[in-house]
Protein backbone atom coordinates (compact mmCIF):
# COMPACT_ATOMS: atom_id res chain seq x y z
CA UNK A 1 63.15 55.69 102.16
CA UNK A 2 64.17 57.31 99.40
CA UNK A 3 61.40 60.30 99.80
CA UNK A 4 62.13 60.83 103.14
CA UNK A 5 66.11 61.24 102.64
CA UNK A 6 64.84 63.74 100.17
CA UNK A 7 63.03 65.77 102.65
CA UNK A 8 65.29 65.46 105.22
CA UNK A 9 67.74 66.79 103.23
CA UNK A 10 65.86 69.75 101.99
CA UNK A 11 64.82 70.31 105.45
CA UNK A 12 68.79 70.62 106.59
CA UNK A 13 69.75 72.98 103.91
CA UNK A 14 66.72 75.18 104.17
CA UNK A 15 67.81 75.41 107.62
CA UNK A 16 71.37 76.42 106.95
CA UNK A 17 70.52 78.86 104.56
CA UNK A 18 68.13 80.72 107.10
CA UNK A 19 71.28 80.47 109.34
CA UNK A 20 73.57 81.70 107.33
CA UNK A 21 71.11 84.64 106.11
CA UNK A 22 70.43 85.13 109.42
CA UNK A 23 74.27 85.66 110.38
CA UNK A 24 74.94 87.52 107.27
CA UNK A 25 71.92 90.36 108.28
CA UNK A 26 73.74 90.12 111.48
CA UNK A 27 76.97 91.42 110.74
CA UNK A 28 75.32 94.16 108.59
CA UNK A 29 72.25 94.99 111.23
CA UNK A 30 73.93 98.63 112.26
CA UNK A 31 75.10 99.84 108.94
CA UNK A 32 72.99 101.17 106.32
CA UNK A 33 72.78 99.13 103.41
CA UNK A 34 72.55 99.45 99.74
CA UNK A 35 71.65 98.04 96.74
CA UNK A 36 74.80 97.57 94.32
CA UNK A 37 72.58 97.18 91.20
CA UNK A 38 70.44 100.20 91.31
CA UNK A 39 72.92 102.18 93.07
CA UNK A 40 70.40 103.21 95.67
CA UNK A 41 70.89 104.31 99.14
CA UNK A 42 68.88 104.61 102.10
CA UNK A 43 71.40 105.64 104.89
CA UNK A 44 73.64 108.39 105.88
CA UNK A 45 75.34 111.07 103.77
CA UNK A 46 79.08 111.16 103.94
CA UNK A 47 80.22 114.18 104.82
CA UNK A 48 83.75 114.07 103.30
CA UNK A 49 84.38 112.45 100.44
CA UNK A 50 87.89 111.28 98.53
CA UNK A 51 88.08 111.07 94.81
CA UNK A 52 91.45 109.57 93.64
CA UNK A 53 91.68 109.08 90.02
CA UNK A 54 94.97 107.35 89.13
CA UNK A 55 95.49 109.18 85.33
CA UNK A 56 96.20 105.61 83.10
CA UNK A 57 96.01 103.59 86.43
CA UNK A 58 94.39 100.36 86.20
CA UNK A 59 95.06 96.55 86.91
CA UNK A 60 98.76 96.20 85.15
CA UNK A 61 100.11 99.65 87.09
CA UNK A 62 99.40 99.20 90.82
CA UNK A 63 100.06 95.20 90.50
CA UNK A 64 103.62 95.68 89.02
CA UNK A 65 103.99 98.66 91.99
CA UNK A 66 102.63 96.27 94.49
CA UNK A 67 104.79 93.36 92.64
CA UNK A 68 107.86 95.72 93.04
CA UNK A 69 107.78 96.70 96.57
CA UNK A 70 107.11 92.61 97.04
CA UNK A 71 110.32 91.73 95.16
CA UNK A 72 112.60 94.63 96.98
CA UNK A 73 111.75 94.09 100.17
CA UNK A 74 111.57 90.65 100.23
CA UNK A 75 115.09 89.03 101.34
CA UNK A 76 114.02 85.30 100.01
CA UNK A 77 113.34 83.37 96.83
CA UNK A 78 109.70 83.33 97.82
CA UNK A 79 107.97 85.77 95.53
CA UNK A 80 105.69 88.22 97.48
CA UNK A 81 103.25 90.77 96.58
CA UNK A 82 102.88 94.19 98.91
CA UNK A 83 99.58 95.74 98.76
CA UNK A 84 99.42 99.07 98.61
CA UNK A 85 97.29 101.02 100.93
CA UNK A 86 93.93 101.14 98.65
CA UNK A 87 94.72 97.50 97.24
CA UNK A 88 93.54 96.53 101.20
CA UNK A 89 90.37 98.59 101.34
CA UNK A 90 86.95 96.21 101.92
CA UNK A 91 85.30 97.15 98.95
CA UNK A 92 86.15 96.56 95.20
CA UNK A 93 84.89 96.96 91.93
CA UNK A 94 85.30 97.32 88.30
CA UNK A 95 84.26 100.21 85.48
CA UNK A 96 84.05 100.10 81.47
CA UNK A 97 85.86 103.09 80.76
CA UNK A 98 84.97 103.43 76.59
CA UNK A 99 83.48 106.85 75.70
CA UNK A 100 81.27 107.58 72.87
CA UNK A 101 84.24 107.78 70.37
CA UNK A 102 86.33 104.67 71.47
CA UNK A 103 87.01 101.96 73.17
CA UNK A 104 90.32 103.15 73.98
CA UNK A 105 89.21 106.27 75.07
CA UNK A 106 90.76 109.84 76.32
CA UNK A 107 91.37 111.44 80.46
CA UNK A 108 88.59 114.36 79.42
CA UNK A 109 86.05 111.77 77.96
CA UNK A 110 86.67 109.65 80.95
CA UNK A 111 86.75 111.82 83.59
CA UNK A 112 83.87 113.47 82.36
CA UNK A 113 81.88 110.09 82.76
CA UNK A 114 83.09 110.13 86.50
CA UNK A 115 82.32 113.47 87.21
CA UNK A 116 78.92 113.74 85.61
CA UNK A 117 77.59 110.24 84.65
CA UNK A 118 77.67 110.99 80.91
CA UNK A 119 79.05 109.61 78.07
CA UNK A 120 81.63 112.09 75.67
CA UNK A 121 84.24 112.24 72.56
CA UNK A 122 87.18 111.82 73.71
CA UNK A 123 88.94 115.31 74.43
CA UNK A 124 85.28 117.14 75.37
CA UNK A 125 84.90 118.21 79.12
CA UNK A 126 81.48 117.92 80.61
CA UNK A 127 79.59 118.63 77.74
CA UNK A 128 77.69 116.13 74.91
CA UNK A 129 78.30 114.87 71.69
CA UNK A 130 77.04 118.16 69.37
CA UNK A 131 79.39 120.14 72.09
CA UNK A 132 76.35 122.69 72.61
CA UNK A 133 75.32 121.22 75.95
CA UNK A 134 76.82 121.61 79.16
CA UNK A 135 77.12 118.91 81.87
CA UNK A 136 76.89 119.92 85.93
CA UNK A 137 79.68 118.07 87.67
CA UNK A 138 79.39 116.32 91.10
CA UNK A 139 81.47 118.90 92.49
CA UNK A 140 79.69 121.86 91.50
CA UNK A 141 76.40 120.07 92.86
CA UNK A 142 77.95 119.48 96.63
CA UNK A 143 79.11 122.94 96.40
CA UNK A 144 75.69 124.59 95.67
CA UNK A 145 73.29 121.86 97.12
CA UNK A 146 75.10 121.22 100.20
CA UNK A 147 77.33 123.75 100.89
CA UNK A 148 80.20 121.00 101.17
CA UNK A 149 83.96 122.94 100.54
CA UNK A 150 85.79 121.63 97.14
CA UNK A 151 89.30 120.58 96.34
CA UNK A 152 90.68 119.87 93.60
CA UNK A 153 94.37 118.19 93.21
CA UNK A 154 97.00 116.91 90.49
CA UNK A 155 100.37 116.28 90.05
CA UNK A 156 99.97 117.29 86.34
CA UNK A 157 98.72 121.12 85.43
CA UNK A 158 95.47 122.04 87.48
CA UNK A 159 93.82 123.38 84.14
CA UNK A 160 94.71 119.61 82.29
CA UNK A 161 91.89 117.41 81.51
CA UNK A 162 91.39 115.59 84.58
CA UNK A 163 91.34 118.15 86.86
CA UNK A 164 89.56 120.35 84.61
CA UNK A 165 86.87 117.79 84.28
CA UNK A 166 84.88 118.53 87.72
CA UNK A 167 84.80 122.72 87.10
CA UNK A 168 85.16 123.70 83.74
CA UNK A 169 83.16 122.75 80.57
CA UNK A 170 84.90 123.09 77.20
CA UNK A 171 84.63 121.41 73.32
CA UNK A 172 88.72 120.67 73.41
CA UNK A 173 90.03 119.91 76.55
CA UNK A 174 93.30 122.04 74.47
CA UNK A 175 91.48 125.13 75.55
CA UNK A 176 93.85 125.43 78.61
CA UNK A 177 93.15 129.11 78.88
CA UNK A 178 89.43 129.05 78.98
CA UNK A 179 89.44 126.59 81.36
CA UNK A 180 91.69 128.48 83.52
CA UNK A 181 89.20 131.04 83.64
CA UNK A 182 86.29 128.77 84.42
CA UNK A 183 88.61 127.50 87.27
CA UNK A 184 89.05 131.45 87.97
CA UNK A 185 85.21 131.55 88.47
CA UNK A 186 84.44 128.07 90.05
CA UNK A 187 84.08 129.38 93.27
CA UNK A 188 85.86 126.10 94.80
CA UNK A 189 87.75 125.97 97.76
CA UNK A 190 91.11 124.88 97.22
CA UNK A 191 93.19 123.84 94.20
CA UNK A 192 96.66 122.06 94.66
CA UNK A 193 99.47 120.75 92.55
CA UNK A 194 100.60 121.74 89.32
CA UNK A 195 100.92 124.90 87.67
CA UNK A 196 98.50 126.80 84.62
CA UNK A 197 99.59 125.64 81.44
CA UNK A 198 98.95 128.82 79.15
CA UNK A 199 98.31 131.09 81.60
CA UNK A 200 98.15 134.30 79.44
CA UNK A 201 96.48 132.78 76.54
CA UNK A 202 97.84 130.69 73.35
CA UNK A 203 98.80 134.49 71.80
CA UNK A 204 100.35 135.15 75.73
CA UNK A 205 98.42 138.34 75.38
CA UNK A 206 95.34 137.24 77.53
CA UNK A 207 94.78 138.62 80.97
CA UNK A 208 97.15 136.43 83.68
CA UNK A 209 94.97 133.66 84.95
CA UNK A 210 96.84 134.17 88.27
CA UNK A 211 95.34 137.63 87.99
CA UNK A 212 92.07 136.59 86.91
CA UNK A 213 91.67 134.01 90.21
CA UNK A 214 93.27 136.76 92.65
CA UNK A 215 90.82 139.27 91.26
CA UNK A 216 87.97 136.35 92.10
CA UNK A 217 89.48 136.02 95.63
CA UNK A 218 91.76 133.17 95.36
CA UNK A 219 95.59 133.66 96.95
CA UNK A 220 98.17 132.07 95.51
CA UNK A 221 100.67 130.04 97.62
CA UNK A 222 103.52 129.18 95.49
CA UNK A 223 106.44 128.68 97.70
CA UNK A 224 106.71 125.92 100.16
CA UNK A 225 107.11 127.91 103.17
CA UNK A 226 103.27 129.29 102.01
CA UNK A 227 101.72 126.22 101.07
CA UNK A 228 102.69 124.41 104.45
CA UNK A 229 100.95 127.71 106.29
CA UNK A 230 97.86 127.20 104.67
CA UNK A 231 94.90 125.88 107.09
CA UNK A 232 90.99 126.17 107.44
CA UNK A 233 91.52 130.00 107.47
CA UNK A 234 93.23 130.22 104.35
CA UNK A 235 89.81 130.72 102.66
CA UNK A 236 90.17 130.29 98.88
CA UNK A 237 93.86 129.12 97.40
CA UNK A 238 95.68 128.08 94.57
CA UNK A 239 98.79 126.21 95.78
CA UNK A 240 101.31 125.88 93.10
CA UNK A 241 104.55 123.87 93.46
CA UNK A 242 107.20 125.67 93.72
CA UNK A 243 109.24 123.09 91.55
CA UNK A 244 107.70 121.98 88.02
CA UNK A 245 108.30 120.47 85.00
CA UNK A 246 106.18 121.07 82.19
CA UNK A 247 103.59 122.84 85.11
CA UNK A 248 103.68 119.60 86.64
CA UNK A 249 105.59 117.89 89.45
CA UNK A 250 108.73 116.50 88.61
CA UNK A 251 108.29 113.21 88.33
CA UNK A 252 108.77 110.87 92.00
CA UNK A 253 111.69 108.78 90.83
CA UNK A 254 113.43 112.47 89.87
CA UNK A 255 111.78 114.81 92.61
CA UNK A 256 114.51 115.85 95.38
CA UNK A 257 114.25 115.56 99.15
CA UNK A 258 112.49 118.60 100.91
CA UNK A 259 110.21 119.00 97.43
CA UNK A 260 106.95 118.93 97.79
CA UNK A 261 104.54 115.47 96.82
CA UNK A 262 101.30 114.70 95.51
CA UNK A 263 100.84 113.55 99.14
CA UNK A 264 101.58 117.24 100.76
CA UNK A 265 99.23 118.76 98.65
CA UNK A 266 96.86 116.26 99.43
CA UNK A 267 97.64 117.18 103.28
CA UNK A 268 97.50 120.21 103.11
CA UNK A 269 94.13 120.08 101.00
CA UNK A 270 92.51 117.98 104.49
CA UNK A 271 94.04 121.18 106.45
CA UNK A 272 92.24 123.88 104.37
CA UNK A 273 88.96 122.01 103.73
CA UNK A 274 88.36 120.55 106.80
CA UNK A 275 85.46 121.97 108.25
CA UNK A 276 81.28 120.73 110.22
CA UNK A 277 79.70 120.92 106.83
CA UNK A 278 81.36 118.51 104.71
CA UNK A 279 83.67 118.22 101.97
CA UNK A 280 84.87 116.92 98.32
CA UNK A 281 88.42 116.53 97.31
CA UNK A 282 89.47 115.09 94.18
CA UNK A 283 93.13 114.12 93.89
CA UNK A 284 94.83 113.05 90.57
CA UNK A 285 98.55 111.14 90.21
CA UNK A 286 98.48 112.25 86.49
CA UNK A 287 101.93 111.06 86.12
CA UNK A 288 101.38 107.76 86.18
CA UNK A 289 99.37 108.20 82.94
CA UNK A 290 102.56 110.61 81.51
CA UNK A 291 105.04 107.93 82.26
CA UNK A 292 103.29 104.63 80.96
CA UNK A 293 102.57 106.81 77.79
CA UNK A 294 106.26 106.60 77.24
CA UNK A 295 106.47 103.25 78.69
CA UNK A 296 108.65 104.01 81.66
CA UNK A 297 108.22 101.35 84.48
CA UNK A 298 110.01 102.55 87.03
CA UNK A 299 109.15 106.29 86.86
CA UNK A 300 104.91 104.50 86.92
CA UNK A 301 105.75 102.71 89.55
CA UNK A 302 107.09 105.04 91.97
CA UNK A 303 104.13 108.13 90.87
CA UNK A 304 101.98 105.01 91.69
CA UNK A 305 103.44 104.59 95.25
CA UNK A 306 103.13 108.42 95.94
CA UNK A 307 99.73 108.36 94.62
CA UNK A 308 99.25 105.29 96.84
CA UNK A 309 101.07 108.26 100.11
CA UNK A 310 98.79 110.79 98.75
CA UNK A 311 95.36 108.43 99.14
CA UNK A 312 97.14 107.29 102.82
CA UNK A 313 96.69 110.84 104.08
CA UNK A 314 93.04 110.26 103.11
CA UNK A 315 93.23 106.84 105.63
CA UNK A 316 94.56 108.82 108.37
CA UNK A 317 91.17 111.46 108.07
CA UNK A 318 89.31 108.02 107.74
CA UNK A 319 90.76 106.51 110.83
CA UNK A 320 89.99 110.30 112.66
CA UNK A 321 86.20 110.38 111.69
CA UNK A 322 85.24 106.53 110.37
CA UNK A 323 81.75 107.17 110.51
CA UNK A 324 81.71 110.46 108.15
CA UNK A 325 84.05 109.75 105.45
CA UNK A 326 84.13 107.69 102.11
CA UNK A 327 87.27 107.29 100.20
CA UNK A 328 86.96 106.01 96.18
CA UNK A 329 90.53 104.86 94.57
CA UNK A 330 90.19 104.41 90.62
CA UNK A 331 91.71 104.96 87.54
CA UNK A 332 90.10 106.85 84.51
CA UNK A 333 91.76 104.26 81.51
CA UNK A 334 94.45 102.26 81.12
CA UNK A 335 97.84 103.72 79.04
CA UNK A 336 100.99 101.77 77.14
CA UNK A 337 98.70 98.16 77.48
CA UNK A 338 101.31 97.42 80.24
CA UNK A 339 102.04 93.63 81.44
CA UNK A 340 103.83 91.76 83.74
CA UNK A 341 105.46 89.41 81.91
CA UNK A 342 107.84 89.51 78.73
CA UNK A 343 108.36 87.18 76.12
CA UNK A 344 112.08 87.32 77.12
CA UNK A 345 112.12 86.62 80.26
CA UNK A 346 109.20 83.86 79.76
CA UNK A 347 107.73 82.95 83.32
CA UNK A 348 109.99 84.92 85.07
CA UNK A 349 110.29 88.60 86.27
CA UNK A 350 113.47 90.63 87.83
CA UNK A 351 111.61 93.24 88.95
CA UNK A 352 114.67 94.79 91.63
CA UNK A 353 116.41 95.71 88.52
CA UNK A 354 113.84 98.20 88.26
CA UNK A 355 115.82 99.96 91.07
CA UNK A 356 118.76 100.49 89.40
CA UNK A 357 116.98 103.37 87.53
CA UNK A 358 117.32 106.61 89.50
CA UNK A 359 115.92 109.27 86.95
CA UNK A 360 112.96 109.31 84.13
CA UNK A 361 112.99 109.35 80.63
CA UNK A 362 111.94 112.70 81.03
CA UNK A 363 115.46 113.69 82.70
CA UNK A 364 117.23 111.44 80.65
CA UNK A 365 115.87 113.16 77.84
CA UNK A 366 117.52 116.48 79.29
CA UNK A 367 121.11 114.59 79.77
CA UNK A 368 120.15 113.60 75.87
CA UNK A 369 120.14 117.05 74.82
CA UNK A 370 123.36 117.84 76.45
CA UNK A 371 124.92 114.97 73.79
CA UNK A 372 123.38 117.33 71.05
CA UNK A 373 125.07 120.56 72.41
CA UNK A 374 128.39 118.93 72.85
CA UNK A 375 128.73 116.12 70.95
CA UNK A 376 129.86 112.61 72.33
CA UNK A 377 130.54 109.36 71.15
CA UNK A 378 128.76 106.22 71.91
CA UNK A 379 131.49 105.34 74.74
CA UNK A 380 130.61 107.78 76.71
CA UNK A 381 126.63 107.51 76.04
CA UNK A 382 126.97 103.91 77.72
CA UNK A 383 128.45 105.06 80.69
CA UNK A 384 125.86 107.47 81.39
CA UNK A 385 123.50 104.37 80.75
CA UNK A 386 125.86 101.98 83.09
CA UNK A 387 125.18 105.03 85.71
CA UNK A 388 121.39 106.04 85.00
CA UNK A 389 120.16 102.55 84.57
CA UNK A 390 122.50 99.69 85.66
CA UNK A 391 122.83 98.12 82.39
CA UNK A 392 126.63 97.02 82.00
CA UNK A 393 128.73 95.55 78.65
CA UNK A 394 130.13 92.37 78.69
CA UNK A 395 133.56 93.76 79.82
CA UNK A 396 131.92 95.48 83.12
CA UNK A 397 129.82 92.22 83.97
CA UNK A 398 131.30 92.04 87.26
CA UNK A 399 130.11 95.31 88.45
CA UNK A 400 126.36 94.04 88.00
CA UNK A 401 124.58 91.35 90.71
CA UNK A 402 121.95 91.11 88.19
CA UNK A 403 123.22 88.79 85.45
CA UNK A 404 120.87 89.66 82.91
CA UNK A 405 121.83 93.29 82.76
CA UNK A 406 124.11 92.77 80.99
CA UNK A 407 124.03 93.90 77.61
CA UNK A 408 124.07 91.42 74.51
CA UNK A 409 125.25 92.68 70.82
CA UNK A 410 122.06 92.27 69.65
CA UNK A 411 120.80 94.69 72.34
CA UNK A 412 123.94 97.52 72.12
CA UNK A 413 123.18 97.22 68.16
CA UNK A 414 120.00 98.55 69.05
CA UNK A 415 120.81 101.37 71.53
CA UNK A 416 123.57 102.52 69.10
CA UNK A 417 121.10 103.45 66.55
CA UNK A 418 118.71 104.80 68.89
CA UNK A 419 121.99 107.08 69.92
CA UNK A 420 122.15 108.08 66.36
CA UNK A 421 119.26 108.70 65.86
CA UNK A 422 118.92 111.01 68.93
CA UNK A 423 122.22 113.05 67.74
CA UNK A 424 119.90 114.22 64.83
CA UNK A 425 117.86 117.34 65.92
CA UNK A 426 114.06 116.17 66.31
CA UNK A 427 113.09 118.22 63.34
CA UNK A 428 115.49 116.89 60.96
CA UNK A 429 114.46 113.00 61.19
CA UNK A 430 113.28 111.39 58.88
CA UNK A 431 111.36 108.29 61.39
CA UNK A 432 110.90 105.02 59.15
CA UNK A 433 107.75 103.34 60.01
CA UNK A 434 110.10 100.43 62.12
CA UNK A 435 111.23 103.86 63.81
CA UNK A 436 107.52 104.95 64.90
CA UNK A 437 106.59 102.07 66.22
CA UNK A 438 109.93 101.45 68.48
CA UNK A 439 110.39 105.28 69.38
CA UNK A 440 106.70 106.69 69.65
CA UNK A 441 107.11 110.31 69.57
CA UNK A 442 109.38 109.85 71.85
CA UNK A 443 113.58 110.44 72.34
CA UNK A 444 114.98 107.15 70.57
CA UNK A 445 117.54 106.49 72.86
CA UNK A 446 115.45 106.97 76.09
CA UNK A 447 112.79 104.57 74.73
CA UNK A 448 115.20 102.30 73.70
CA UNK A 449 117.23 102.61 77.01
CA UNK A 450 113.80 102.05 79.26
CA UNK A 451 112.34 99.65 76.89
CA UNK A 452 115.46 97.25 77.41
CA UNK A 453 115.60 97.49 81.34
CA UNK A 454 112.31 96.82 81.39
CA UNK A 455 112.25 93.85 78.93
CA UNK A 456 115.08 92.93 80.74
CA UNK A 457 113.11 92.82 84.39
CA UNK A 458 110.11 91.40 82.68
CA UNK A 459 108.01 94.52 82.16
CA UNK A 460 106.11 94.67 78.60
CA UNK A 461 104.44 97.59 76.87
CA UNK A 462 101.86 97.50 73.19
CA UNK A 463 100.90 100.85 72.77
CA UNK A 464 102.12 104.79 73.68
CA UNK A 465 98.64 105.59 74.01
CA UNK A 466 95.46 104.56 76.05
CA UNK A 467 93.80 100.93 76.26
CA UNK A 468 90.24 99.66 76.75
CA UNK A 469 90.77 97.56 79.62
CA UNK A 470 88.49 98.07 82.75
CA UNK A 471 89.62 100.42 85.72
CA UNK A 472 89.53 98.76 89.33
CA UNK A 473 87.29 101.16 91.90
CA UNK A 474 88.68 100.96 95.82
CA UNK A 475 86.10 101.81 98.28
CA UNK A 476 85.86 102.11 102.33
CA UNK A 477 84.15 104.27 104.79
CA UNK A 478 80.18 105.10 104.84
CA UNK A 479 78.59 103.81 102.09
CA UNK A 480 81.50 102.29 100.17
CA UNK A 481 79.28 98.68 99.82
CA UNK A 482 77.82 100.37 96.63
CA UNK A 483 80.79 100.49 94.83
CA UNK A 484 81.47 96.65 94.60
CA UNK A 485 80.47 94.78 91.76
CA UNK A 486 81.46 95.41 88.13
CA UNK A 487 79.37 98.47 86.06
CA UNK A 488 80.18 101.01 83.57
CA UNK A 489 82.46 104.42 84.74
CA UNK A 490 79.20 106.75 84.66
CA UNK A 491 77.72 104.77 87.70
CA UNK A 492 80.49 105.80 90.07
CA UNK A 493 78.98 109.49 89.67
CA UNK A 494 75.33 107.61 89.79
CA UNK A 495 76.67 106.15 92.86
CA UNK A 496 78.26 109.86 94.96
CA UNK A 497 75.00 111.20 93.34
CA UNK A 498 73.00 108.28 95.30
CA UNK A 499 74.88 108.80 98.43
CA UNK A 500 75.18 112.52 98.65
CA UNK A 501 71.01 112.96 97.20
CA UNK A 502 72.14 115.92 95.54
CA UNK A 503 69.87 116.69 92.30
């Protein structure tokens, strides 16, 4: 009896699991499938292809922006999480992102392990170890195998590492200028976002790099009424925001109506690339990396969400031509070791407070200086900090609805000596090593300010520089099934390389 129950039994779930294969092939028998493992492909070649590499984006950044947009818009006690756009896309992953230097490693080593499939110092682009040896990119291999049109976007300077990563090929990723000529020479299609960073040279007696591109036959489109002109007959451009900070875009939580986003320039990108060949566009929200480096929440959050509106205008071209296009969401490394959670707040977060922040450290820092020009007292700092960032003394309580904005002695003890401290010119303080570790390199009473709203709304931060955790990979359209499963950062280039057959 007991033999035949046995085979019975064996019988029934061989049978289920030919079924269940069987319905599984099914739902897959008209796509082309791939091997995850090997990163081999068999079927079609995309013909446009999305790159978005969120600069110190991983896990802990879009969470808390999803968390945030969850808690605001949310009108009960239930807590809810909103997904932003690439958070819902059918295929996910995960990437090592070390380098050959560390674990915690740099945006030049990194995205050099994207764009090529090789490992780097941190601070080389596209070349090895002994910094003698030059890597190909993905990019320049569409554009010469294939003939496919190349963009290249950031919010940050278009010569910065990132970018820089998929045209140029340097030992320092510091020599702006030389890669500004490499970009000059590159022969790609259409560059967007920020501005040069050095653009004569670090002696400013080089020739112009805006020169140098025109010369190559690049126009430059540097005032929104040109950038929003530019189409498929715009041939090759340089669009430069008209409004920067730094060469970059101001940041989302300070940039004005009417300015242009990370999200235009991803537009308009679409508009000039488009075309029957193909295309590759990669499109960095740098910021996100600049802000968690000085631990701002709410300024990462909201370059999150407009890198999230730049990667939706890649979702509308997806919806246009499904059966052409790939889109790849990422990050390049992690930056601040950001967490949801604080040990103040214990199991509890307050994230709307986040809201009541309506500039960044960065234009804080500006309001900062103005203290230094003209002095103030500490009165009159905290009402610029009740107005910038919500946070209220005990004797203003009632114009908070968030009870735990208000400010406790303990925490106005700190901020006064982070005022102090900031009403000494930077090159005349003398930074204890308690000082370091609060401030960075950063403007005391900024950090102090940010640190305490978000400690307060259950934000945390360890570091102002990069972390080794994993970066999430977002796939959908043709061929996205090989980017599920967990693998190391060089095998997303293994993977476009797979896809695209290029050499």
């Amino acid at each position: 009896m007991k033999l035949w129950l046995k085979r019975t039994m064996a019988l029934v779930m061989a049978t289920a699991m030919v079924l269940s294969g069987t319905a599984y092939v099914s739902q897959w028998k008209n796509v082309d499938f791939a091997d995850a493992n090997n990163s081999t492909w068999n079927g079609k070649t995309p013909k446009y292809i999305f790159l978005f590499i969120g600069d110190g984006m991983t896990y802990p950044q879009f969470t808390a922006a999803s968390d945030y947009l969850g808690a605001v818009r949310t009108e009960s006690n239930r807590v809810v999480s909103d997904n932003l756009n690439f958070m819902d896309f059918p295929v996910s992953g995960s990437a090592t992102t070390f380098d050959s230097s560390s674990f915690c490693p740099d945006s030049a080593s990194t995205a050099t392990s994207i764009s090529t499939g090789y490992k780097t110092l941190s601070g080389v682009i596209n070349m090895d170890e002994s910094k003698r040896v030059s890597y190909e990119t993905i990019a320049e291999k569409l554009k010469e195998q294939l003939g496919y049109k190349i963009g290249v976007v950031s919010s940050v300077p278009i010569n910065h590492a990132t970018p820089a990563a998929f045209y140029a090929h340097q030992p320092s990723r510091n020599n702006y200028y030389e890669i500004g000529v490499e970009l000059a020479k590159s022969e790609f299609d259409y560059f967007g976002g920020g501005d040069f960073l050095l653009a004569t040279g670090k002696d400013m007696k080089q020739p112009s790099l805006y020169s140098l591109a025109e010369n190559n036959g690049y126009s430059i489109a540097d005032s929104k009424e040109e950038i929003l002109s530019l189409s498929a007959a715009s041939d090759k451009v340089i669009a430069i925001s008209p409004v920067t900070v730094e060469g970059a875009l101001p940041y989302e939580v300070d940039r004005k109506t009417g300015e242009l986003s990370l999200a235009d320039f991803t537009k308009k990108g679409i508009d000039v690339l488009y075309n029957n060949t193909g295309f590759f566009m990669m499109v960095e929200g740098g910021k996100i990396d600049w802000a968690c480096h000085a631990n701002d929440a709410m300024a990462a959050i909201k370059d999150t969400i407009a890198f999230d509106n730049a990667v939706a205008e890649a979702v509308k071209f997806y919806n246009k031509y499904p059966n052409d296009t790939l889109i790849i969401v990422t990050g390049d490394h992690e930056t601040g070791g950001m967490s949801i959670g604080f040990a103040g707040t214990q199991y509890s977060t307050y994230l709307p407070q986040l809201s009541e922040q309506t500039l960044s450290y960065e234009a804080y820092d500006e309001v900062i200086e103005g203290y230094r020009a003209n002095p103030v007292n500490f009165e009159t700092a905290l009402l610029d900090i009740e107005k910038y960032f919500g946070l209220v003394t005990k004797e203003k309580s009632a114009k908070t609805t968030y009870k735990n904005m208000v400010l406790t002695d303990y925490e106005i003890t700190q901020l006064k000596a982070a005022f102090e401290l900031s009403m000494i010119p930077a090159s005349n303080r003398k930074l204890s090593e308690a000082d370091k570790l609060m401030y960075g390199s950063y403007e005391p009473l900024s950090m102090a300010v940010t640190h305490l709203l978000n400690n307060k709304s259950g934000i945390g931060w360890t570091s102002y520089s990069h972390t080794g955790i994993p970066a999430a990979v977002f796939a959908r359209g043709l061929g996205s099934q090989i980017f599920s499963g967990s693998y190391d950062n060089t095998d997303i280039y293994v993977k476009l390389k797979a896809l695209t057959k290029v050499e």
